[in-house]
Protein backbone atom coordinates (compact mmCIF):
# COMPACT_ATOMS: atom_id res chain seq x y z
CA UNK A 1 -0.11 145.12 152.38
CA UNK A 2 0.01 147.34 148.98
CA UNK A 3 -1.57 146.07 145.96
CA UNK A 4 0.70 146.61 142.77
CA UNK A 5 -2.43 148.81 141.80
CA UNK A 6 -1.26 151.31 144.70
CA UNK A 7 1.77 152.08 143.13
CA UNK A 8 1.82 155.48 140.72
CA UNK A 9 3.22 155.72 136.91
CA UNK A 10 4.77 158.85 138.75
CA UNK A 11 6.63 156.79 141.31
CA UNK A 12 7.74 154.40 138.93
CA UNK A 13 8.97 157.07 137.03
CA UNK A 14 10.72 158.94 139.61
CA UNK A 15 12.71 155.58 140.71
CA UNK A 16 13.82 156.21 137.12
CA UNK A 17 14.91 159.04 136.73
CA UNK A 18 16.92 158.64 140.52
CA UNK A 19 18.70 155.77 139.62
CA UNK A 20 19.83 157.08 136.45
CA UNK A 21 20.99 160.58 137.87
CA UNK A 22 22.82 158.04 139.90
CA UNK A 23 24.35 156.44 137.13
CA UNK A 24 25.14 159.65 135.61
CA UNK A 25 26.92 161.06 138.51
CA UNK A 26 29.38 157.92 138.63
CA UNK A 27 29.81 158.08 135.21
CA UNK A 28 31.21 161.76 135.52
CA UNK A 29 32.88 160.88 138.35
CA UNK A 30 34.64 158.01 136.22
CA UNK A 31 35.42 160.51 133.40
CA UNK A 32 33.62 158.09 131.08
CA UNK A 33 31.07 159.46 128.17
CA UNK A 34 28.24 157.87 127.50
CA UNK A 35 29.57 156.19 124.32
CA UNK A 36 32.04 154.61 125.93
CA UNK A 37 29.86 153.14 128.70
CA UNK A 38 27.40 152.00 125.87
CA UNK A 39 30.33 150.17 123.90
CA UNK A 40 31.38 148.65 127.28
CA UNK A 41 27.92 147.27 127.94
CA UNK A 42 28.15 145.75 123.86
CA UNK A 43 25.56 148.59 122.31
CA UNK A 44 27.04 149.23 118.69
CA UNK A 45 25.86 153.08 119.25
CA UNK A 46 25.24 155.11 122.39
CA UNK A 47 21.51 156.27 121.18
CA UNK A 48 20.03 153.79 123.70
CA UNK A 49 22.30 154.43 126.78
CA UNK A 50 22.06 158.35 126.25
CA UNK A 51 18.10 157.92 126.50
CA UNK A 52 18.22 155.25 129.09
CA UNK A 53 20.00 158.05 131.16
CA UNK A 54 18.29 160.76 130.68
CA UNK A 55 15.41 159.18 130.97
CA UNK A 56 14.01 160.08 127.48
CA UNK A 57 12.07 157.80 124.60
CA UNK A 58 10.13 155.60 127.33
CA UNK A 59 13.39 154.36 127.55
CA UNK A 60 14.93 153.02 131.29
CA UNK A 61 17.86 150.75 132.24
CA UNK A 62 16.84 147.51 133.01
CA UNK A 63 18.24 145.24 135.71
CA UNK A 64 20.71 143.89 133.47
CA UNK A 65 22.00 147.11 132.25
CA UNK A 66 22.28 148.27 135.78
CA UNK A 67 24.47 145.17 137.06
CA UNK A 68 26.83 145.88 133.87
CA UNK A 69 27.43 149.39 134.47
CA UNK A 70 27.87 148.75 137.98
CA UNK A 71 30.93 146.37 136.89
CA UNK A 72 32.18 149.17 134.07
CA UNK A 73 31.75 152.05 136.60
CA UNK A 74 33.31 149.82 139.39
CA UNK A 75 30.40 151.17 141.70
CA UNK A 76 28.74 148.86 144.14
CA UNK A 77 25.48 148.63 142.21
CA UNK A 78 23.54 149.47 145.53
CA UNK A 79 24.86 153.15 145.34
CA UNK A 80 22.86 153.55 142.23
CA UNK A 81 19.41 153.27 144.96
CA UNK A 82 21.37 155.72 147.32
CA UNK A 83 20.72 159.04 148.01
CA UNK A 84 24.19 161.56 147.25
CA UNK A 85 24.43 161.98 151.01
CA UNK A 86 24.45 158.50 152.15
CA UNK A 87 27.87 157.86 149.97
């Protein structure tokens, strides 16, 4: 078994950065901005979401924000873990 201590900053961050390219692509797909998803999810301003997605600030979706922009994308929320070519 893997200690938590095994697991890299790097591949933390790259779980990131997947998950919201993920995100990203539905939104796209959805012809949604960012604003609009961030108003959906109750953020007064977008600032947050737009660095949440690209993954810029230190700042990351959190679990929360992931199961509420899987109900405003209408995306099964395990897509955003998927790989493009498993869709």
């Amino acid at each position: 078994m893997k200690e938590f201590s095994d697991v890299t900053e790097e591949e933390i961050e790259h779980q990131y950065k997947f998950i919201s390219k993920n995100i990203k692509k539905f939104r796209l797909e959805k012809n949604l901005s960012q604003e609009k998803v961030a108003l959906s999810m109750g953020f007064t301003t977008a600032t947050f979401y737009t660095n949440a997605e690209s993954c810029k600030r230190g700042k990351h979706f959190s679990l929360e924000h992931i199961i509420k922009i899987s109900k405003i994308l209408d995306v099964k929320i395990e897509n955003f873990f998927k790989d493009e070519d498993s869709f």
